[in-house]
C-alpha atoms as a PDB file:
ATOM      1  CA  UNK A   1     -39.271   5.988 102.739  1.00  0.00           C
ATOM      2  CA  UNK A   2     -41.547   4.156 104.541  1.00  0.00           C
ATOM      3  CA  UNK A   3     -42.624   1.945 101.567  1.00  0.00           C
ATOM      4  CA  UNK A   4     -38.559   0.864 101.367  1.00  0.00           C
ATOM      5  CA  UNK A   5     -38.573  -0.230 105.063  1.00  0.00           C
ATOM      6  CA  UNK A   6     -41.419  -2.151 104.695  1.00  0.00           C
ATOM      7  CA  UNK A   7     -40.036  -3.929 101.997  1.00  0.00           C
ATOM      8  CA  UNK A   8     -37.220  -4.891 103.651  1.00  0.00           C
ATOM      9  CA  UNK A   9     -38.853  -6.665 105.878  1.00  0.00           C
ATOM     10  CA  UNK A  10     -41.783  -8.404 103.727  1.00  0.00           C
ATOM     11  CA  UNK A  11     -39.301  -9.803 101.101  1.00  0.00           C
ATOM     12  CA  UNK A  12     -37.144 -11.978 103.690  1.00  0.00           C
ATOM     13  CA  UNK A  13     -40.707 -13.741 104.967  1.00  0.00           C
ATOM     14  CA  UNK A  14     -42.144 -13.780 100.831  1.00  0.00           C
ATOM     15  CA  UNK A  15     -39.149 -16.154 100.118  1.00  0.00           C
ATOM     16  CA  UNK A  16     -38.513 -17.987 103.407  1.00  0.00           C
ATOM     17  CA  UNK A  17     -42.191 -18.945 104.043  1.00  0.00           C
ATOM     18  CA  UNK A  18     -42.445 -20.814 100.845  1.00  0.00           C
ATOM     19  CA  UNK A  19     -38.827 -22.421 101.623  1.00  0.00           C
ATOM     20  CA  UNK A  20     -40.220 -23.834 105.179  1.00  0.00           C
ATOM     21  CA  UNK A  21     -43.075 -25.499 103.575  1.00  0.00           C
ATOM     22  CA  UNK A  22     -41.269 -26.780 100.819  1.00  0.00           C
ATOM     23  CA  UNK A  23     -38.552 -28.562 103.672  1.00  0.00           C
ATOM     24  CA  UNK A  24     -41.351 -29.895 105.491  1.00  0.00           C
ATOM     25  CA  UNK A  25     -43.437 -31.059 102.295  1.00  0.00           C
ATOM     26  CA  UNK A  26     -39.887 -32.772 101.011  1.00  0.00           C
ATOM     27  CA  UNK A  27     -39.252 -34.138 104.360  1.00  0.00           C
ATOM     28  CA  UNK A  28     -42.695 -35.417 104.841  1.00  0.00           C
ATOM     29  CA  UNK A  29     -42.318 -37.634 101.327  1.00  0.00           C
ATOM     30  CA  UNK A  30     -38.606 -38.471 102.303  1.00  0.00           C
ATOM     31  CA  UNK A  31     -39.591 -39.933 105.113  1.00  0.00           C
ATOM     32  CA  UNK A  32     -43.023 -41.689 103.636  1.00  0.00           C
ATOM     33  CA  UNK A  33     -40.419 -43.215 101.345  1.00  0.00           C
ATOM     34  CA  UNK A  34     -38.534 -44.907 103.394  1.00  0.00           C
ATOM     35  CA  UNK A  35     -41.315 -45.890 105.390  1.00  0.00           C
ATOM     36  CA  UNK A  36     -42.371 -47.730 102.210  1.00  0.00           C
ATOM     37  CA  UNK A  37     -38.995 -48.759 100.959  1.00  0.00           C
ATOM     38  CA  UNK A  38     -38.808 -50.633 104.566  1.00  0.00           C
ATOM     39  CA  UNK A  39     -42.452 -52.689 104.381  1.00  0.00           C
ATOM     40  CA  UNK A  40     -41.345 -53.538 100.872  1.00  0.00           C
ATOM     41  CA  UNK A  41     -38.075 -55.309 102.116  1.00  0.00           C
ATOM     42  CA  UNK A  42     -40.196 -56.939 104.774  1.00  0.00           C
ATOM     43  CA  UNK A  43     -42.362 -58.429 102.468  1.00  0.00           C
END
């Protein structure tokens, strides 16, 4: 019984912990894109 409790808990964190990292690593290249997309239009 405990086991099932437990599990419960971990398996929320096991699939949101990867999500948050992939937002920030997506949202760390979106916005390294546009930083580049802008210095190209400069140029």
């Amino acid at each position: 019984m405990n086991f099932a409790i437990m599990t419960v808990f971990i398996i929320p964190f096991y699939i949101a912990i990867p999500a948050i990292i992939l937002y920030f690593v997506i949202k760390f290249a979106v916005k390294n894109a546009m930083k580049e997309l802008k210095q190209e239009n400069n140029l």
